[in-house]
N, C-alpha and C. Protein backbone atom coordinates (compact mmCIF):
# COMPACT_ATOMS: atom_id res chain seq x y z
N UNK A 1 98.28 17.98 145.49
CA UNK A 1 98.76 19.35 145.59
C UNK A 1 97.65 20.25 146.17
N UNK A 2 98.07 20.88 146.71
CA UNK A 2 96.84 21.95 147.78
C UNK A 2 96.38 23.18 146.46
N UNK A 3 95.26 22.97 146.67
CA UNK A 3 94.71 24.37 145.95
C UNK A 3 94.41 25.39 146.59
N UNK A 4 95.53 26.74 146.60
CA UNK A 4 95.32 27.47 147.85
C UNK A 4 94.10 28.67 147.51
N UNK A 5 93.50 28.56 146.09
CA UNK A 5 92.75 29.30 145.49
C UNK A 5 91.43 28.91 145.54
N UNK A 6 91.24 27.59 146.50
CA UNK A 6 89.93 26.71 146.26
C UNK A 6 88.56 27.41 146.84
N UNK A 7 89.06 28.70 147.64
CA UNK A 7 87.76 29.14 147.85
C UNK A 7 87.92 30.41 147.47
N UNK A 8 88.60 31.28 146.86
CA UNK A 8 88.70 32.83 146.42
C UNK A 8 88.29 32.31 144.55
N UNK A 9 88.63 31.47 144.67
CA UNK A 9 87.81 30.87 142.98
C UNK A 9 86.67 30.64 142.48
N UNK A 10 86.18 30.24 144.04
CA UNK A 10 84.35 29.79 144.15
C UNK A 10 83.73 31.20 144.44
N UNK A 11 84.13 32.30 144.73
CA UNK A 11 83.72 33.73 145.29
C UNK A 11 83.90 34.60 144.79
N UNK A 12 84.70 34.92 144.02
CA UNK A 12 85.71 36.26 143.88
C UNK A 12 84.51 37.35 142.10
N UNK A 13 84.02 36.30 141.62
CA UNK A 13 82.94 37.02 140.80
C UNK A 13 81.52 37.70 142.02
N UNK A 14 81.79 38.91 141.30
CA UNK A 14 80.15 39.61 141.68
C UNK A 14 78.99 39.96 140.49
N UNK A 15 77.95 39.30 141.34
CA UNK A 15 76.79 40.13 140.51
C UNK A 15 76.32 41.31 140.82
N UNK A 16 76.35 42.17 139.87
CA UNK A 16 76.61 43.68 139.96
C UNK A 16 75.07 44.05 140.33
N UNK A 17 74.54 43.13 140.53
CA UNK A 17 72.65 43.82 140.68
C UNK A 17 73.05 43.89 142.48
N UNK A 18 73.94 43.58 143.33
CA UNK A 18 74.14 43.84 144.79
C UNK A 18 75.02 44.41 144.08
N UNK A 19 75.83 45.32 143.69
CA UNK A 19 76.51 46.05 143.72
C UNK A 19 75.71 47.98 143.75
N UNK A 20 76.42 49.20 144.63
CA UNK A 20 76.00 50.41 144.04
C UNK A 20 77.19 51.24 144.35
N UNK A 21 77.59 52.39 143.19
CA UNK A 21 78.41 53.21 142.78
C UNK A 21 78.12 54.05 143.89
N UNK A 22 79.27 54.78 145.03
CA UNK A 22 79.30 55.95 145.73
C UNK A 22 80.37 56.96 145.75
N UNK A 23 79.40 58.09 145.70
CA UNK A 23 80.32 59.47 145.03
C UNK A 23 80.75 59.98 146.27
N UNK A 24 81.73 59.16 146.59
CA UNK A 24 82.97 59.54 147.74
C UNK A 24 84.32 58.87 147.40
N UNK A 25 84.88 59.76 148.04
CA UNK A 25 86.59 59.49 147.87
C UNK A 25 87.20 59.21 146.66
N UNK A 26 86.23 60.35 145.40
CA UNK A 26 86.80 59.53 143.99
C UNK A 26 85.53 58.95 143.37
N UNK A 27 84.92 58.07 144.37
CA UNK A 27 84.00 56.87 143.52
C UNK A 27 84.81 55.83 143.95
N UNK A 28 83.46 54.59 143.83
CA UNK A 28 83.89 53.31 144.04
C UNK A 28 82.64 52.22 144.13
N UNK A 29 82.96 51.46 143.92
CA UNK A 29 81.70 50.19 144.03
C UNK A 29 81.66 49.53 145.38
N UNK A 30 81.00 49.45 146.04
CA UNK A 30 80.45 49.18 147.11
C UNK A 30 79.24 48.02 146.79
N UNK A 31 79.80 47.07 147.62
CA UNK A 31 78.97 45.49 147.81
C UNK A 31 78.09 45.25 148.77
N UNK A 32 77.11 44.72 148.66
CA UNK A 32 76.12 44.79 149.81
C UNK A 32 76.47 43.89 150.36
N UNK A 33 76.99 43.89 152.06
CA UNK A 33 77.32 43.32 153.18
C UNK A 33 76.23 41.68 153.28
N UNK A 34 74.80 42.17 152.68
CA UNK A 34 73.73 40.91 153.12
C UNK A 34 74.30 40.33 151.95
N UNK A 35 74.39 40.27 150.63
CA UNK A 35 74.93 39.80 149.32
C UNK A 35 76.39 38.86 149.88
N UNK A 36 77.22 39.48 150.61
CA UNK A 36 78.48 38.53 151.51
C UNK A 36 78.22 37.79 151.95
N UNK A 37 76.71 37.92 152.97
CA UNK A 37 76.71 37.25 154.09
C UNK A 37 76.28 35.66 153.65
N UNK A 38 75.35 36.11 152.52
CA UNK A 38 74.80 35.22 151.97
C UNK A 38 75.26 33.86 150.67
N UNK A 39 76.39 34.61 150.24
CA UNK A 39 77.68 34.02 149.49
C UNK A 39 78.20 33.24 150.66
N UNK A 40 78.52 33.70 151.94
CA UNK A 40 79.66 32.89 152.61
C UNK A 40 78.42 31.67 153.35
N UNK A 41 77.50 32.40 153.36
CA UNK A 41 76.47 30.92 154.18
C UNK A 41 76.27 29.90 152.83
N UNK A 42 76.21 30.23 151.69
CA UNK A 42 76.27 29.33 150.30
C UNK A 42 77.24 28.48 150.36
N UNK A 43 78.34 28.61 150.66
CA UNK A 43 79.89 28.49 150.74
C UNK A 43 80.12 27.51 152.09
N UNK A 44 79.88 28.28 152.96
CA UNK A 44 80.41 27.68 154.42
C UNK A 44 79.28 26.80 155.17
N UNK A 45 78.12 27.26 154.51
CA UNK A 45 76.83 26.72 155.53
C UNK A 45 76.24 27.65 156.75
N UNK A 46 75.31 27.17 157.35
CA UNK A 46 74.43 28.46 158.09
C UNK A 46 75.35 29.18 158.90
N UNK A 47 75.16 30.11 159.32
CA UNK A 47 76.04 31.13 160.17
C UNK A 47 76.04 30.47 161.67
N UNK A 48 77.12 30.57 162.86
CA UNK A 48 77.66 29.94 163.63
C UNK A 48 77.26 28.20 163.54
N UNK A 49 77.49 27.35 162.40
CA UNK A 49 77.77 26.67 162.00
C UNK A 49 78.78 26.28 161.44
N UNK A 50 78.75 26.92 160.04
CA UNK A 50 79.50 26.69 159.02
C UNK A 50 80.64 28.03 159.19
N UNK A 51 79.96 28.41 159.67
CA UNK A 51 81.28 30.06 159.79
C UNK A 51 80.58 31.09 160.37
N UNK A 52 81.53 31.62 161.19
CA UNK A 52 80.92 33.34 161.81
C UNK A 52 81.76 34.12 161.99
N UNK A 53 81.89 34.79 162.99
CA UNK A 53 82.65 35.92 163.71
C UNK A 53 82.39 36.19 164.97
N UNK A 54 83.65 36.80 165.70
CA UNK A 54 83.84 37.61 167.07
C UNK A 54 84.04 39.11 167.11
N UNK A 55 83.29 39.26 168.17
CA UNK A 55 83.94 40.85 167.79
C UNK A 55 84.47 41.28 169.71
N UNK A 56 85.42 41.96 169.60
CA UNK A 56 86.13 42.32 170.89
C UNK A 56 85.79 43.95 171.31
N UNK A 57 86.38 44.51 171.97
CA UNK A 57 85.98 45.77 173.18
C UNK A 57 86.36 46.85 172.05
N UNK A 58 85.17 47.37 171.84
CA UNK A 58 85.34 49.02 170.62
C UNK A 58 86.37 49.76 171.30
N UNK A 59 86.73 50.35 170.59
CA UNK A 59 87.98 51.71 170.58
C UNK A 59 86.93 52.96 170.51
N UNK A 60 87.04 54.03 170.97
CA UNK A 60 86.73 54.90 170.23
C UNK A 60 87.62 56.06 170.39
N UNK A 61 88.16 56.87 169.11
CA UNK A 61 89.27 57.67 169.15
C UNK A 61 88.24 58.72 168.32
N UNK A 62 88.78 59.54 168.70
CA UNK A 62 87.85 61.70 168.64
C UNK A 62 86.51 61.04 168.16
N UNK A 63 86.04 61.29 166.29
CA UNK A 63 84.57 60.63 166.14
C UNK A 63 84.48 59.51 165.96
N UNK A 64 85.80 58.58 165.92
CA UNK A 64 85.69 57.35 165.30
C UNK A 64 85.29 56.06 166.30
N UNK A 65 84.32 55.25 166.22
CA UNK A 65 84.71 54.07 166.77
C UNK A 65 84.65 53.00 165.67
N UNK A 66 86.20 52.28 166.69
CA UNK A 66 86.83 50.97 166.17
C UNK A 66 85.93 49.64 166.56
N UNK A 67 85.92 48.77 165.89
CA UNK A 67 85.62 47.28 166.56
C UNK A 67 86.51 46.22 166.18
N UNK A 68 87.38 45.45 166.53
CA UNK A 68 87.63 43.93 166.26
C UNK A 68 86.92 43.21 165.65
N UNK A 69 87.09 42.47 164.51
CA UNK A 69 86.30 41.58 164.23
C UNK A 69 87.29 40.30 164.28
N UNK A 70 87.20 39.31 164.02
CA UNK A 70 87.83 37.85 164.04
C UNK A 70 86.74 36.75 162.92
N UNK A 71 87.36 36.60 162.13
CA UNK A 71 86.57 35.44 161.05
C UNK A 71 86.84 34.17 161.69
N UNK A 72 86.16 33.02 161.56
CA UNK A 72 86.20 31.71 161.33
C UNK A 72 85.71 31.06 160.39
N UNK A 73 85.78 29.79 160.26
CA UNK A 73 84.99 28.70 158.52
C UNK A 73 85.71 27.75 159.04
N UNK A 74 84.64 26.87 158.87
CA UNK A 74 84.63 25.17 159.33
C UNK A 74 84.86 25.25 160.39
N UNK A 75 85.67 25.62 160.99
CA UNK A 75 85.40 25.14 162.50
C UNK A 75 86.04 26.45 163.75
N UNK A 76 85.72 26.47 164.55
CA UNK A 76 85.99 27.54 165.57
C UNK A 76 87.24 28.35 165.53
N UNK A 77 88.27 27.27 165.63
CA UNK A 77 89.75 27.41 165.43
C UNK A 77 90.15 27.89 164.20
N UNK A 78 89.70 27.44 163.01
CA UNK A 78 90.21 28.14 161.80
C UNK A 78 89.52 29.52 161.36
N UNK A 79 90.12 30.13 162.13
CA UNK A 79 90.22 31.70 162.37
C UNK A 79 91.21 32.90 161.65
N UNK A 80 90.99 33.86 161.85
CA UNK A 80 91.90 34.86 161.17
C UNK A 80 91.35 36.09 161.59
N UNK A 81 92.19 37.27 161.96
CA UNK A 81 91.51 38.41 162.80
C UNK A 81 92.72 38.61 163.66
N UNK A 82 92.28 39.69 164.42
CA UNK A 82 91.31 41.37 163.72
C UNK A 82 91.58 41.71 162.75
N UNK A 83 90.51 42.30 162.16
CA UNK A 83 90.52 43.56 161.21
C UNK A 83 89.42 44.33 162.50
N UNK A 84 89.82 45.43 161.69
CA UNK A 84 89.17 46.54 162.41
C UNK A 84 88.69 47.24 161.49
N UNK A 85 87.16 47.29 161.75
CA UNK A 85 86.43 47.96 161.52
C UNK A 85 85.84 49.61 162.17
N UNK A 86 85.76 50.58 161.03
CA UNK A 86 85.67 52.09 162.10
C UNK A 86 84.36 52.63 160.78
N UNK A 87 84.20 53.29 161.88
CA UNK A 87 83.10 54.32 161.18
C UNK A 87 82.70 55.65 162.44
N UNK A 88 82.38 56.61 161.51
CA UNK A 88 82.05 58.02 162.70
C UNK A 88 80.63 57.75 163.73
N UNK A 89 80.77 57.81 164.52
CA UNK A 89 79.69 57.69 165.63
C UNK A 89 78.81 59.02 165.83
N UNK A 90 79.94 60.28 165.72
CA UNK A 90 79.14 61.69 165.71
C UNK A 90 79.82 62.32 164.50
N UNK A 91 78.84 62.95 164.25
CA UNK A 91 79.70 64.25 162.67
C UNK A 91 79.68 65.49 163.30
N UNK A 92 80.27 66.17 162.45
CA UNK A 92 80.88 67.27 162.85
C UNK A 92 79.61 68.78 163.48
N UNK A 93 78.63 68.31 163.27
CA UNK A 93 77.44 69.36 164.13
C UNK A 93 77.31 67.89 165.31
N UNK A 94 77.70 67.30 165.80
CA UNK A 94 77.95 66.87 167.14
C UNK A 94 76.48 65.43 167.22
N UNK A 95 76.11 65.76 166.14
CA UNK A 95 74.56 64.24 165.55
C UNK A 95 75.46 62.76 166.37
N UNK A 96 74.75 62.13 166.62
CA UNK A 96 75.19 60.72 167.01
C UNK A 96 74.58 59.60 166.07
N UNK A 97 75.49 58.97 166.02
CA UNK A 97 74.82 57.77 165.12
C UNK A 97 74.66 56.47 165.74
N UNK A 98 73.54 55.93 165.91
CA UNK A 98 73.31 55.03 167.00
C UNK A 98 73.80 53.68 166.29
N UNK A 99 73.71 53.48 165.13
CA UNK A 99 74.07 52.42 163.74
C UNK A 99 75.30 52.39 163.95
N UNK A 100 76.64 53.19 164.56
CA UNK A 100 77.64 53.54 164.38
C UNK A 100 78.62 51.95 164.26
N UNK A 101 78.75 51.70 165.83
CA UNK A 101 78.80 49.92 166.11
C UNK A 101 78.78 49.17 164.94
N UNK A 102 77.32 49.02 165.09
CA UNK A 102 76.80 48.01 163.70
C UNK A 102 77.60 48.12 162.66
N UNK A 103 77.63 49.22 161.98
CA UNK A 103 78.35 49.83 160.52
C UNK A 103 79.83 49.36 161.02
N UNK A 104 80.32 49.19 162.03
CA UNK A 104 81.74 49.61 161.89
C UNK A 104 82.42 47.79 162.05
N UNK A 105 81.05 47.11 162.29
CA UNK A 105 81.29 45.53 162.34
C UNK A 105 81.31 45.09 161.24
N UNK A 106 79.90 45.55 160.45
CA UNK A 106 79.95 45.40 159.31
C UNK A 106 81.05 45.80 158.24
N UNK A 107 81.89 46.44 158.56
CA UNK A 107 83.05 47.09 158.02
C UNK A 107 83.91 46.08 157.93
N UNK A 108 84.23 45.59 159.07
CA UNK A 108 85.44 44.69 159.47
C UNK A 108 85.26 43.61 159.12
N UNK A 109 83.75 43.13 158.78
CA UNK A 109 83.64 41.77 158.76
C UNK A 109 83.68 41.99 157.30
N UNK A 110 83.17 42.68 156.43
CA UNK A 110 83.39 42.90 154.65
C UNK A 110 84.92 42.81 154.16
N UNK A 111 85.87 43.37 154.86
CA UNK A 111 86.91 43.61 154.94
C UNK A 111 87.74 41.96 155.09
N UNK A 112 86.91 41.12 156.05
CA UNK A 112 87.55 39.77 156.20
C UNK A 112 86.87 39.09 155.20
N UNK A 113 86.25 39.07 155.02
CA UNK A 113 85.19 38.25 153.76
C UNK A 113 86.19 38.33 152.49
N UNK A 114 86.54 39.66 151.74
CA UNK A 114 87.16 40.23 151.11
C UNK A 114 88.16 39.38 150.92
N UNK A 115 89.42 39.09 152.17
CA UNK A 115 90.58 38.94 152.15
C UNK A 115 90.59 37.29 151.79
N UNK A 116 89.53 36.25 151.81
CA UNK A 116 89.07 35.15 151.60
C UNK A 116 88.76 34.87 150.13
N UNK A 117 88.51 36.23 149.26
CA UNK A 117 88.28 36.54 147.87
C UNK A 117 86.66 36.51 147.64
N UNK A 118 85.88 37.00 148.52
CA UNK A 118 84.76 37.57 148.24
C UNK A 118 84.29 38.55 147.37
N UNK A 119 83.89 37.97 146.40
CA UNK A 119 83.42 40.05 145.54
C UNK A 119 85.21 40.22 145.42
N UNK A 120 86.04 39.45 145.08
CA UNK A 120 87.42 40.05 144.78
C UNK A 120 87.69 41.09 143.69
N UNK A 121 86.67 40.20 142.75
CA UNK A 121 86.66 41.25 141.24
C UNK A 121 86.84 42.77 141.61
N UNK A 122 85.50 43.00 142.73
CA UNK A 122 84.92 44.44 142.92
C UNK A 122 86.98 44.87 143.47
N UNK A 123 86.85 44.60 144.42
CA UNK A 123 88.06 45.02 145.34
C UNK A 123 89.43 45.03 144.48
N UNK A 124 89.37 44.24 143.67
CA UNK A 124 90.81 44.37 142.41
C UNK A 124 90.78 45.67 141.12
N UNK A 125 89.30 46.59 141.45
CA UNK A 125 89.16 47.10 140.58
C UNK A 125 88.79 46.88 139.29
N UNK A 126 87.94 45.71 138.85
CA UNK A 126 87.15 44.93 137.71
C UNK A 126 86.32 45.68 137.29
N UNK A 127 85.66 46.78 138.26
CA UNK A 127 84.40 46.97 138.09
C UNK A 127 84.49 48.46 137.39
N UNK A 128 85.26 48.60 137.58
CA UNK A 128 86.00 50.34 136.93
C UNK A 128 85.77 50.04 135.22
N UNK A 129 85.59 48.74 134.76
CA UNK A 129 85.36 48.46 133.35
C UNK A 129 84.60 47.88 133.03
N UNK A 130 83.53 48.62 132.62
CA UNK A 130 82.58 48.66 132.42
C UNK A 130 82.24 47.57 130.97
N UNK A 131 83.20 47.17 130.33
CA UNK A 131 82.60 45.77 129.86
C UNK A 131 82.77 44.31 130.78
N UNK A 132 83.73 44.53 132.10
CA UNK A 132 83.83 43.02 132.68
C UNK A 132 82.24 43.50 133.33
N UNK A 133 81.64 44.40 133.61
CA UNK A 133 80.54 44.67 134.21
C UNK A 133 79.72 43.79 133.37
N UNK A 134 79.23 44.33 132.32
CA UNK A 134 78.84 44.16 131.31
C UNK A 134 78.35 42.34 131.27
N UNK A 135 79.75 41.88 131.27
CA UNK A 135 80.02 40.22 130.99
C UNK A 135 79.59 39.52 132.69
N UNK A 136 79.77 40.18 133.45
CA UNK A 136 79.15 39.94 135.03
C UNK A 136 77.27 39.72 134.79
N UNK A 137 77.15 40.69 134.44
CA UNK A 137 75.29 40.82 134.50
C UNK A 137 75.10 39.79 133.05
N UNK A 138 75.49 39.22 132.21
CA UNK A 138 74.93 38.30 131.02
C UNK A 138 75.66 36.85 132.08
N UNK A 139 76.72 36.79 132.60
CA UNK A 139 76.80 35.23 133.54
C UNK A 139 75.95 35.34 134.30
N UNK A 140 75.53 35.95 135.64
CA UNK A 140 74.36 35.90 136.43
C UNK A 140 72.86 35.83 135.57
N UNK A 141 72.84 36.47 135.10
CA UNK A 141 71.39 36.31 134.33
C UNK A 141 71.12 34.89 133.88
N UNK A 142 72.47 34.22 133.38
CA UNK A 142 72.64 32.96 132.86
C UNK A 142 72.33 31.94 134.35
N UNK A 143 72.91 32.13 135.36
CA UNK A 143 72.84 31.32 136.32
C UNK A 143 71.18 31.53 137.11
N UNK A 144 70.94 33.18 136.98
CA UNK A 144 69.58 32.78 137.96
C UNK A 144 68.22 32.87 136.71
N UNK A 145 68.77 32.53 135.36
CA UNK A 145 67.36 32.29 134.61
C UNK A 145 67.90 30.94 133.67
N UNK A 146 67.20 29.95 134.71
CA UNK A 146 67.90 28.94 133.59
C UNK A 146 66.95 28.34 132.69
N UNK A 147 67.66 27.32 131.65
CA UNK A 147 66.68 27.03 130.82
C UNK A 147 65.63 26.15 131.29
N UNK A 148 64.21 26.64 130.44
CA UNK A 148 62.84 25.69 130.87
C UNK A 148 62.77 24.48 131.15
N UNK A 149 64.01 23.76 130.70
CA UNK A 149 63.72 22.49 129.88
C UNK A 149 64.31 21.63 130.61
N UNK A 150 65.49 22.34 131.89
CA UNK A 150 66.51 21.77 132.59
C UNK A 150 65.97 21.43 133.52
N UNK A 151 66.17 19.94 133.67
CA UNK A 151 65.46 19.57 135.36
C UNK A 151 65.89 20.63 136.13
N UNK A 152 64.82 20.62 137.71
CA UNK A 152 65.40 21.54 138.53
C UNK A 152 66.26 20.92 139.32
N UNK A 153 67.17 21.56 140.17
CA UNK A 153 68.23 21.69 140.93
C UNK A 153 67.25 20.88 142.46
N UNK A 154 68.65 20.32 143.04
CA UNK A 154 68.22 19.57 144.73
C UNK A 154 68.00 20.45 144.89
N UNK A 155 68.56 21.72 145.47
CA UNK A 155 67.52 23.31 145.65
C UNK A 155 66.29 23.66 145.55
N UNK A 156 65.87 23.28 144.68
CA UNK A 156 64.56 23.65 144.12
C UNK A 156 63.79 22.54 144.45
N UNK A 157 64.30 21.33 144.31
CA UNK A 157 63.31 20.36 144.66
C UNK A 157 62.93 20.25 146.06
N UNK A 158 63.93 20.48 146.87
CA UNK A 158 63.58 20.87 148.37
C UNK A 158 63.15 21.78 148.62
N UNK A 159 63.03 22.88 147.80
CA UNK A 159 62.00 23.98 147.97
C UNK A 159 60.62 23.55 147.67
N UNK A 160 60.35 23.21 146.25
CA UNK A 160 59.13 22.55 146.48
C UNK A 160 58.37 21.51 147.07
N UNK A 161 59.21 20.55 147.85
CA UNK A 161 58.98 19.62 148.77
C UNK A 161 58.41 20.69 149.92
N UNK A 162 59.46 21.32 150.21
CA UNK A 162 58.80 22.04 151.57
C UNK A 162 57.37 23.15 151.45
N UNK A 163 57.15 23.27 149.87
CA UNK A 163 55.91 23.85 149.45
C UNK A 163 54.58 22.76 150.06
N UNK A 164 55.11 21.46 149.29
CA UNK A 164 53.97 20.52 149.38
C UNK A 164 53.91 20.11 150.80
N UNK A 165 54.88 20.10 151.84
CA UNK A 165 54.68 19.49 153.19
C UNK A 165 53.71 20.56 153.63
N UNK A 166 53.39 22.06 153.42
CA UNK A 166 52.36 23.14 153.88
C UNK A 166 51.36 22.78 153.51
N UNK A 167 50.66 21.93 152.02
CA UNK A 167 49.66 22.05 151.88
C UNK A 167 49.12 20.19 151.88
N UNK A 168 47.91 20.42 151.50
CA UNK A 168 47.42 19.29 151.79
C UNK A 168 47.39 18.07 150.15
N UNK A 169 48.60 17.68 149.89
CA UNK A 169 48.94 16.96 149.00
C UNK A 169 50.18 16.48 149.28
N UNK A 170 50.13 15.48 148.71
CA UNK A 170 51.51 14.55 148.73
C UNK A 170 52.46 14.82 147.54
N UNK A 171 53.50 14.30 147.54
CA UNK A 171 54.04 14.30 146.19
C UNK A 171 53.71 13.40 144.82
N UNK A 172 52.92 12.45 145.58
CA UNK A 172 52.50 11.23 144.15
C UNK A 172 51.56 11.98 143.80
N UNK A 173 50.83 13.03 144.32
CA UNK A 173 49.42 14.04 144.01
C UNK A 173 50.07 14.77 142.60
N UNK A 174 51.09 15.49 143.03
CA UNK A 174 51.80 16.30 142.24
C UNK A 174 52.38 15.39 141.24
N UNK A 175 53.34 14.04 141.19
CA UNK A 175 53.86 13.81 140.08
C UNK A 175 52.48 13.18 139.11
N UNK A 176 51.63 12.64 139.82
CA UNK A 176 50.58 12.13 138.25
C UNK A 176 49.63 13.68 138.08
N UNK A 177 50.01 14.59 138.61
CA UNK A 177 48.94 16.14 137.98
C UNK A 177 50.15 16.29 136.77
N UNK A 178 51.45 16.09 137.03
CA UNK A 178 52.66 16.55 135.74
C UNK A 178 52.88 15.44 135.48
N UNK A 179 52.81 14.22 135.26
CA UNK A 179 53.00 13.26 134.76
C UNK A 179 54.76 12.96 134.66
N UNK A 180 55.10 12.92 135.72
CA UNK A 180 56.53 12.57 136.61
C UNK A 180 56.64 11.54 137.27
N UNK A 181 57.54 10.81 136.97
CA UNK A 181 57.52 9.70 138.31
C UNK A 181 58.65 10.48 140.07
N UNK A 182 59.11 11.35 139.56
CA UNK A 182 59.49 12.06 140.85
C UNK A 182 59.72 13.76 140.64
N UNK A 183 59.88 14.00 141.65
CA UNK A 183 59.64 15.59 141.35
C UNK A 183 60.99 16.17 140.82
N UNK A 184 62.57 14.54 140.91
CA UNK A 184 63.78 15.45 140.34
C UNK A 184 63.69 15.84 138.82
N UNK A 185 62.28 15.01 137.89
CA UNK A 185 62.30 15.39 136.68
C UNK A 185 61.51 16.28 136.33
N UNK A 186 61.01 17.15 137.24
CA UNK A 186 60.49 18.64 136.72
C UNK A 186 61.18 19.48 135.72
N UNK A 187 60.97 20.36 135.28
CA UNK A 187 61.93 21.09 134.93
C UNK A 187 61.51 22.68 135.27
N UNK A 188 62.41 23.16 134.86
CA UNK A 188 62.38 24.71 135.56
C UNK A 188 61.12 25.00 135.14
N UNK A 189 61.17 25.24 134.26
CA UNK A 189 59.69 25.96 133.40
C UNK A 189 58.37 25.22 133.92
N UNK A 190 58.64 24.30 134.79
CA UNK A 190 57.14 23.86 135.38
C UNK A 190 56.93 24.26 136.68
N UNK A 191 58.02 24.56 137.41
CA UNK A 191 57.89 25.12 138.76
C UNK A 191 57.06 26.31 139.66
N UNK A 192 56.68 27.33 138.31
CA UNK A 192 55.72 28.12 138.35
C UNK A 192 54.43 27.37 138.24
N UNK A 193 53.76 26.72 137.19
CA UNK A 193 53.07 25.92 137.12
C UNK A 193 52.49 25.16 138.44
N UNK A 194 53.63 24.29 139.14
CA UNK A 194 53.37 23.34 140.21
C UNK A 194 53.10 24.07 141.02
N UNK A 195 53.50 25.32 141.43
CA UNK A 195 53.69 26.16 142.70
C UNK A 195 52.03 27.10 142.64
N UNK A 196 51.63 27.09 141.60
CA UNK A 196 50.10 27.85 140.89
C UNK A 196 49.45 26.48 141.71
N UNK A 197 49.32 25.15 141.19
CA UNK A 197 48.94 24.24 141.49
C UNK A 197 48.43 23.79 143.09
N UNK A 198 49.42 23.97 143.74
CA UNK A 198 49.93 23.67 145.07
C UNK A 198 48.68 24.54 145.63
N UNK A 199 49.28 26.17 145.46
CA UNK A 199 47.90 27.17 146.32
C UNK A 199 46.71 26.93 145.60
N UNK A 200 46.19 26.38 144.51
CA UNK A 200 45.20 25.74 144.68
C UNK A 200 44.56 25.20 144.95
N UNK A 201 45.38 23.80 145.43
CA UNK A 201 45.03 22.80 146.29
C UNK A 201 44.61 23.44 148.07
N UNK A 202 45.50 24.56 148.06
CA UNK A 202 45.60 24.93 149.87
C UNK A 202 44.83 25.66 149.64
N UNK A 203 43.86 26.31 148.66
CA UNK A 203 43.07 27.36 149.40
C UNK A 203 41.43 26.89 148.98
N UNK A 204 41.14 25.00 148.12
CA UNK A 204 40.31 24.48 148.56
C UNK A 204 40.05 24.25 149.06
């Protein structure tokens, strides 16, 4: 059976530390666009790889300019688009905004991210209650402080691999300094430690 929820399920929670409150139109929570970008490269893999976007010939109507955007993921063809993205280019003392473009891509492309179930919570209005907030910042805290004791993540171990390929040690250097037979049995709470270790070694 198709799970048509299989990726608005993996996305749709936000951590409210990229989130900020703006006192327009009412109020509203507003998601940081790099916080998306960086969810969907988690998700899809590096950008024009794993997923990107097109953008087509701006509009511009009195202060507004429009842009096209067009999503893709996995592959070229599995697409979806336009949305259109707008934002003011000049305000009303006649100022130009040279960002205007940019902002108004970035618009369109938040807007498609969104419709995929990005940050859905924010966009369903979750965030207006201030205890799912609440229960948002104690799960993230949970995910980016984990326990000492827990081996680290392929993540991490390829992070510190790519620590040790900079300096002048191997990894058998590092597992008999922690007394490891490989670096997947580190655990979190030593990673500070190893990483202290490491620029020691590089700046003998």
């Amino acid at each position: 059976m198709t799970d048509n929820l299989r990726i608005w399920s993996k996305v749709e929670k936000t951590n409210p530390a990229h989130t900020k409150h703006v006192n327009q139109r009412g109020g509203f929570t507003a998601v940081s666009a790099n916080y998306q970008i960086l969810a969907a490269t988690e998700l899809f893999g590096p950008i024009g790889e794993g997923w990107g976007y097109t953008t087509d010939t701006p509009v511009i109507v009195d202060t507004l300019v429009m842009i096209p955007v067009t999503l893709w993921h996995g592959n070229r063809e599995n697409s979806f688009g336009p949305m259109w993205g707008c934002e003011e280019w000049k305000d009303a003392k006649g100022r130009i905004d040279s960002d205007a473009p940019k902002k108004a891509t970035t618009d369109g492309l938040t807007k498609l991210l969104s419709q995929l179930g990005f940050n859905a919570d924010v966009f369903l209005g979750k965030f207006d209650d201030q205890k799912y907030v609440e229960q948002m910042r104690r799960e993230f805290a949970a995910v980016t402080e984990p326990d000492p004791m827990s081996p680290i993540t392929d993540k991490t171990r390829d992070w510190l691999q790519a620590q040790i390929d900079a300096a002048p040690v191997q990894v058998g250097d590092v597992c008999r300094a922690f007394e490891v037979s490989s670096l997947k049995q580190l655990t979190f709470g030593q990673v500070r430690e190893v990483t202290d270790w490491i620029k020691q070694k590089k700046a003998a």
